[in-house]
Structure formats: structure tokens, C-alpha cells
N, C-alpha and C. Protein backbone atom coordinates (compact mmCIF):
# COMPACT_ATOMS: atom_id res chain seq x y z
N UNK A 1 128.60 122.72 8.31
CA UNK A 1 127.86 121.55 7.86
C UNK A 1 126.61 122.04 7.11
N UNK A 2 126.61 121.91 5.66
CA UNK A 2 125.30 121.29 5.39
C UNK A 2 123.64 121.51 5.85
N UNK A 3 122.86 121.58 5.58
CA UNK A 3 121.82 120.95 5.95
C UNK A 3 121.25 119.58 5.01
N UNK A 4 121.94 119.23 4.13
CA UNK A 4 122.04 117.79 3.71
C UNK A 4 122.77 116.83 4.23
N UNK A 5 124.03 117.66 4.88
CA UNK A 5 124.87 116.53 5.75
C UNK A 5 123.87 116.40 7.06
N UNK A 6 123.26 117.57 7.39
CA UNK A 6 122.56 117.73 9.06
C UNK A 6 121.09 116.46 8.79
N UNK A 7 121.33 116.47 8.01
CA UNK A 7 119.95 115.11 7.51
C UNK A 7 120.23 113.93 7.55
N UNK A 8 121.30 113.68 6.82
CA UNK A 8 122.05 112.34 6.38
C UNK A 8 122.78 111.77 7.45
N UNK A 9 123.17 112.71 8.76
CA UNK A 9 123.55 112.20 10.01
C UNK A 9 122.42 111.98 10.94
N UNK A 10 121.11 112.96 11.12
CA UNK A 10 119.86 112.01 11.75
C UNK A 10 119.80 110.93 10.85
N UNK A 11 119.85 110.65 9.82
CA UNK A 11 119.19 109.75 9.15
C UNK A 11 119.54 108.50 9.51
N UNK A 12 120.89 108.16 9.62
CA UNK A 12 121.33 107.22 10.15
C UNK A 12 121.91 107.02 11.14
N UNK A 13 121.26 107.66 11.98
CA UNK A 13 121.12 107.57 13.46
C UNK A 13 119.33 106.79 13.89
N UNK A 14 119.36 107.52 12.96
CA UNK A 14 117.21 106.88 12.72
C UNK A 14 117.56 105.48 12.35
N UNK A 15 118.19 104.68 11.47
CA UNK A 15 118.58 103.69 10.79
C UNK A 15 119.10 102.94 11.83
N UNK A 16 119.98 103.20 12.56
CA UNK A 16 120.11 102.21 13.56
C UNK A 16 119.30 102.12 14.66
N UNK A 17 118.61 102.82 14.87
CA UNK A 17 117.21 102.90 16.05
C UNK A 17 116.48 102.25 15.68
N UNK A 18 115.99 102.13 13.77
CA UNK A 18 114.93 101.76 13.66
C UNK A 18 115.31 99.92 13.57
N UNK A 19 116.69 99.35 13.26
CA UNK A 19 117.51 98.04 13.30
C UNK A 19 117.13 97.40 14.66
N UNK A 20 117.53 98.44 15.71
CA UNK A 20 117.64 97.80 16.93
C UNK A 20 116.41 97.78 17.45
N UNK A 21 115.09 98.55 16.75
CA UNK A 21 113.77 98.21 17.72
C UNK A 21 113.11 97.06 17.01
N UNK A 22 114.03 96.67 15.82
CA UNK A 22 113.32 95.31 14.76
C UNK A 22 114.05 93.91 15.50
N UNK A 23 114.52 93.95 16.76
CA UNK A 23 114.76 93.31 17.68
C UNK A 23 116.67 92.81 16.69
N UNK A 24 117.52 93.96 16.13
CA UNK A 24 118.52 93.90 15.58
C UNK A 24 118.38 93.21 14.56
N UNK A 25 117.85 93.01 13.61
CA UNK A 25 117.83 92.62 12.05
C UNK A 25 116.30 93.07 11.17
N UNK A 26 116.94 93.63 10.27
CA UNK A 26 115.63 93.57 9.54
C UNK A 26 115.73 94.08 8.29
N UNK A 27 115.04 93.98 7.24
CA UNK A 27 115.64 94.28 5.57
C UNK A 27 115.62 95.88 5.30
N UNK A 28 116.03 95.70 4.33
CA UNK A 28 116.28 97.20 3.41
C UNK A 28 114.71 98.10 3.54
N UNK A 29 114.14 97.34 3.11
CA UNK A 29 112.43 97.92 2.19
C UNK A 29 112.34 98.56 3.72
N UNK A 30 112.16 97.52 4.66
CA UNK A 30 111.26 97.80 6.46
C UNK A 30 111.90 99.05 7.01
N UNK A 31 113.44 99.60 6.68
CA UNK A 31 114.26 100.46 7.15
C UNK A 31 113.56 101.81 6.33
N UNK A 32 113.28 101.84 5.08
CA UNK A 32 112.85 102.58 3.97
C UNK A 32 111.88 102.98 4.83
N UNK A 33 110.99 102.22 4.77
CA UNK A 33 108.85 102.18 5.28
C UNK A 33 109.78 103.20 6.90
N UNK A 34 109.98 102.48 7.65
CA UNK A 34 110.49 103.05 8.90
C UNK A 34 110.89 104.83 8.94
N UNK A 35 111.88 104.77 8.49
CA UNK A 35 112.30 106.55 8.07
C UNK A 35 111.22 107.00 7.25
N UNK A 36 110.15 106.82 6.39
CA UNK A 36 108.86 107.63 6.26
C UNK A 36 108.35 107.95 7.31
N UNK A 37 108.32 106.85 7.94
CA UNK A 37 107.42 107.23 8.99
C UNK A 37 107.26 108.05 9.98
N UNK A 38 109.23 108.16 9.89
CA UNK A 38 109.60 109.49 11.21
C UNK A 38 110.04 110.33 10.66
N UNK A 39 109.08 110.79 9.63
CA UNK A 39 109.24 111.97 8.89
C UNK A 39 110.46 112.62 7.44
N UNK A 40 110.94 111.25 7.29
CA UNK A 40 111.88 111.36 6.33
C UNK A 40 111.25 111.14 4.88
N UNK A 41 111.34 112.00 4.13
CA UNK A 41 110.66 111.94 3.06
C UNK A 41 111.35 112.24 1.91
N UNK A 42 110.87 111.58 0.59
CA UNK A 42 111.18 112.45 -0.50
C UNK A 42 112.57 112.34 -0.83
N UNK A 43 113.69 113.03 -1.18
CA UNK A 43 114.88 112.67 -1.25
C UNK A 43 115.95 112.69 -0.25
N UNK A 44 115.09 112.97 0.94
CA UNK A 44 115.55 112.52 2.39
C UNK A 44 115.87 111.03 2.69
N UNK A 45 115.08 110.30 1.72
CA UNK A 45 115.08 108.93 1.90
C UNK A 45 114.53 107.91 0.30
N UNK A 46 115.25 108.73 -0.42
CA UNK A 46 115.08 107.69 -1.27
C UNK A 46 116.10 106.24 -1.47
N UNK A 47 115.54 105.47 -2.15
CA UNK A 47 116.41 103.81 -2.04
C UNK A 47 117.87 104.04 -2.32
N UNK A 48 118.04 104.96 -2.84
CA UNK A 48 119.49 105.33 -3.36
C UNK A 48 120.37 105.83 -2.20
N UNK A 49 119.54 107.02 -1.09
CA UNK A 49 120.44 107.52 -0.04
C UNK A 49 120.06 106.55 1.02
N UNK A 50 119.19 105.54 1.05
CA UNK A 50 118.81 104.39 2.50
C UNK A 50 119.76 103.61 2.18
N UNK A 51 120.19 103.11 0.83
CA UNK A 51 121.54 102.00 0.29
C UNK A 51 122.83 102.63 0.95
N UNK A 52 123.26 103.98 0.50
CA UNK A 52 123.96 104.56 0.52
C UNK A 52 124.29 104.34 2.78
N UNK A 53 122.84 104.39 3.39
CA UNK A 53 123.61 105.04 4.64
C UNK A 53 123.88 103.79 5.24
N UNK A 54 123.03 102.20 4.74
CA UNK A 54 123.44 101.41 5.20
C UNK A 54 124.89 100.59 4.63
N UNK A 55 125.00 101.28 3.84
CA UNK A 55 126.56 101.19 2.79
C UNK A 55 127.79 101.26 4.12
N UNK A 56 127.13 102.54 4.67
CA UNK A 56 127.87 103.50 5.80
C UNK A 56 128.42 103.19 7.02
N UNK A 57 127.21 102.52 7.23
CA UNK A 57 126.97 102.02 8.31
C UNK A 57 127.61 100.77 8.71
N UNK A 58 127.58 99.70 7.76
CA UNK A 58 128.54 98.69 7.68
C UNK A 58 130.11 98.94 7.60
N UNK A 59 130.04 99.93 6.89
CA UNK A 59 131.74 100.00 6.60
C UNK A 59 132.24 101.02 7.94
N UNK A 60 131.48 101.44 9.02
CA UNK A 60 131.28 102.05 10.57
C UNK A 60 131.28 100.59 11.36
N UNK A 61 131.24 99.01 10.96
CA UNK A 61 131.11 98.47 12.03
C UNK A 61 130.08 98.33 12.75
N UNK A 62 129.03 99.41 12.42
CA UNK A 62 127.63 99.21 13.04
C UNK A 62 127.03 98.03 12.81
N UNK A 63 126.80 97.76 11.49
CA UNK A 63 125.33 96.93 10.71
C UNK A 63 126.43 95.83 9.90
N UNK A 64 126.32 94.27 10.02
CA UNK A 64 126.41 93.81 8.95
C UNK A 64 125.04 93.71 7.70
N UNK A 65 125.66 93.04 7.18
CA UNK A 65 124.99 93.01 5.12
C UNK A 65 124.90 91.81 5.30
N UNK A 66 123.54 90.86 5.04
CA UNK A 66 123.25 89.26 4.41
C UNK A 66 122.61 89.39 2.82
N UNK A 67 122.78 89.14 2.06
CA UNK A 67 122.21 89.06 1.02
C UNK A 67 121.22 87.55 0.95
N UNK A 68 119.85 87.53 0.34
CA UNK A 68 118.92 86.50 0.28
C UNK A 68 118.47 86.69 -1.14
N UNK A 69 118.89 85.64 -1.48
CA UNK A 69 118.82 85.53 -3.27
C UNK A 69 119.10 86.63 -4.08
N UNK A 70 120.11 87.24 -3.63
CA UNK A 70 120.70 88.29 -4.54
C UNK A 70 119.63 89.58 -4.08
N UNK A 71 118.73 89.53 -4.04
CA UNK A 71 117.89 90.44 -3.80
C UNK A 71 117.49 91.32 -2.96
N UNK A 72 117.34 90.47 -2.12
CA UNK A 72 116.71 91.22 -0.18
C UNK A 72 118.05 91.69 0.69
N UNK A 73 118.47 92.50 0.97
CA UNK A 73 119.08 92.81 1.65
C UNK A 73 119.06 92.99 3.11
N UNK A 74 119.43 92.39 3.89
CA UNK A 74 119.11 92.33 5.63
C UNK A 74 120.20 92.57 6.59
N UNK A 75 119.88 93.77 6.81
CA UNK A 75 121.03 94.31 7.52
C UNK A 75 120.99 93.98 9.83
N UNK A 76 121.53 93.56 9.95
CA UNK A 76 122.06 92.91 11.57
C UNK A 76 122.84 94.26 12.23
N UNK A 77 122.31 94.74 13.40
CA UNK A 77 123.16 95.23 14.20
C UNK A 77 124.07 94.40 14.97
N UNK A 78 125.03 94.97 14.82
CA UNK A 78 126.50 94.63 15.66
C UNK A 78 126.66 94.83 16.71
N UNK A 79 127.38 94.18 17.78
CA UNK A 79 127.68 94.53 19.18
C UNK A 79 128.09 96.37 18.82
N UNK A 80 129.20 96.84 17.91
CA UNK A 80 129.63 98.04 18.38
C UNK A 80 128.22 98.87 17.53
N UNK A 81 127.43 98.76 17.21
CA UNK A 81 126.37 99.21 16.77
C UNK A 81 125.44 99.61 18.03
N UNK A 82 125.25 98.48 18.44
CA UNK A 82 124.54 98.63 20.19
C UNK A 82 124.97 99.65 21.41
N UNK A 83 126.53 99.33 21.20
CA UNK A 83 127.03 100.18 22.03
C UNK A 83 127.06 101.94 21.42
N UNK A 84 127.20 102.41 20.40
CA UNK A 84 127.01 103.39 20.19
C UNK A 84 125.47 103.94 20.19
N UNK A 85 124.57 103.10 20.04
CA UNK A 85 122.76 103.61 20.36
C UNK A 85 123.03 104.04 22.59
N UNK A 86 123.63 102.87 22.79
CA UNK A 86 124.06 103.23 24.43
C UNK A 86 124.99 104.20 25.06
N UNK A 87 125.68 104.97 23.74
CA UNK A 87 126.69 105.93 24.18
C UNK A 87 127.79 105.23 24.50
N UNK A 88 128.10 103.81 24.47
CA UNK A 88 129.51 103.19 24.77
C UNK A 88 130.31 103.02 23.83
N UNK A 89 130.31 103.97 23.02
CA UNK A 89 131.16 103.77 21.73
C UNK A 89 131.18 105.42 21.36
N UNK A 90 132.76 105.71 20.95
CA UNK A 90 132.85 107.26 20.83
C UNK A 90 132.03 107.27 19.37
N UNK A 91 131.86 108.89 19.45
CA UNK A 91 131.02 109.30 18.44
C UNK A 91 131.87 109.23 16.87
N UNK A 92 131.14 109.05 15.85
CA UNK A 92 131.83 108.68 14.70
C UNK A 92 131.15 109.75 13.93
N UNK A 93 132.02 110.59 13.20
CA UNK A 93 131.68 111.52 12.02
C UNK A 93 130.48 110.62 11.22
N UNK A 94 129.57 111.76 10.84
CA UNK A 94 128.63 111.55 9.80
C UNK A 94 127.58 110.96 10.09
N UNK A 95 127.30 110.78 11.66
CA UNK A 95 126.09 110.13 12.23
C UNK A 95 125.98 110.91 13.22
N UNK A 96 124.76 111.05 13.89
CA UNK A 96 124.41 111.57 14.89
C UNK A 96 124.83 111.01 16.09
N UNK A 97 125.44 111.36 16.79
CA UNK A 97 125.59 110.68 18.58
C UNK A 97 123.91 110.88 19.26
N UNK A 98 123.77 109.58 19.87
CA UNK A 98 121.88 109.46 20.47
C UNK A 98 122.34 110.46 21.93
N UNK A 99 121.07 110.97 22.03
CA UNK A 99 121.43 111.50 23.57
C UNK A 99 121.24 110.99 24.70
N UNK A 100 121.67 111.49 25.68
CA UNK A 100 120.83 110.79 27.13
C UNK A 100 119.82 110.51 26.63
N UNK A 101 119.40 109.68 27.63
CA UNK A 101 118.32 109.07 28.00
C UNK A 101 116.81 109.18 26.53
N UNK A 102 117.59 109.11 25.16
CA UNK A 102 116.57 108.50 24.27
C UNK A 102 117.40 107.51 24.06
């Protein structure tokens, strides 16, 4: 693996952590601002690879997609989204599995 793949699988593992502490919904931009914040930077997280992982992520069953005037994008965690932040869902290539007890 990579150390671009070893990124792009925290990354959206970060992406659904950062969904489910926005009490499971919250837009594109807030997910962006969010992964700066935990250190993802630069082309770690530009709008192109944050599109891209919530692209991912939906088509994983994790996150649905609402669109608001064509524009805003607001992505919803899913029941099997939840269960994989809880470990009740086997691990899926290209994301990080969360560990115990984080």
C-alpha cells in the first residue's frame, strides 16, 4: 500500500467520525473545515479528494447524498455507516477499520 492509499483510508475513516459527531448529517464545506482540523492538509484534503471520498463512501453504503439547490451537498450517515464506526460491520477495503475503544 501506498502512502497515498495509507491517507485516503484514514481520511475517510476521519469523514465518517467527523458525520457522526455532526449528530449524523452535515455538508460537504463542514467535512472539508473538519479534516483541516485533524491535521489533513493540502492535497490530503482538497475539494476534489473530500468529493471523491464521500463519492466512496456512499457507493460503501455508509453516507447518503441530499443535494440543496444543486449546490450544497449534505451527506447523512446510514445505519451500516454507524455500525462500522461500532465495529458491527466487517471491514471494507479502502477505509480504515476504527479501533477499540475510539
Amino acid at each position: 500500500m501506498s502512502f497515498a492509499e495509507a491517507i485516503a483510508k484514514s481520511r475517510r475513516l476521519a469523514v465518517l467520525r467527523l458525520v457522526a459527531e455532526a449528530e449524523g448529517s452535515t455538508n460537504e464545506s463542514v467535512v472539508k473545515t473538519g479534516l483541516g482540523a485533524l491535521g489533513f492538509v493540502g492535497r490530503q484534503a482538497t475539494a476534489e479528494a473530500v468529493r471523491s471520498d464521500l463519492d466512496f463512501l456512499k457507493d460503501c453504503g455508509l453516507l447518503v447524498h441530499t443535494w440543496y439547490d444543486g449546490r450544497v451537498l449534505v451527506v447523512t450517515l446510514t445505519r451500516r455507516g454507524e455500525d462500522y464506526l461500532h465495529r458491527e460491520a466487517e471491514p471494507i477495503d479502502g477505509i480504515d477499520y476504527p479501533r477499540l475503544g475510539r
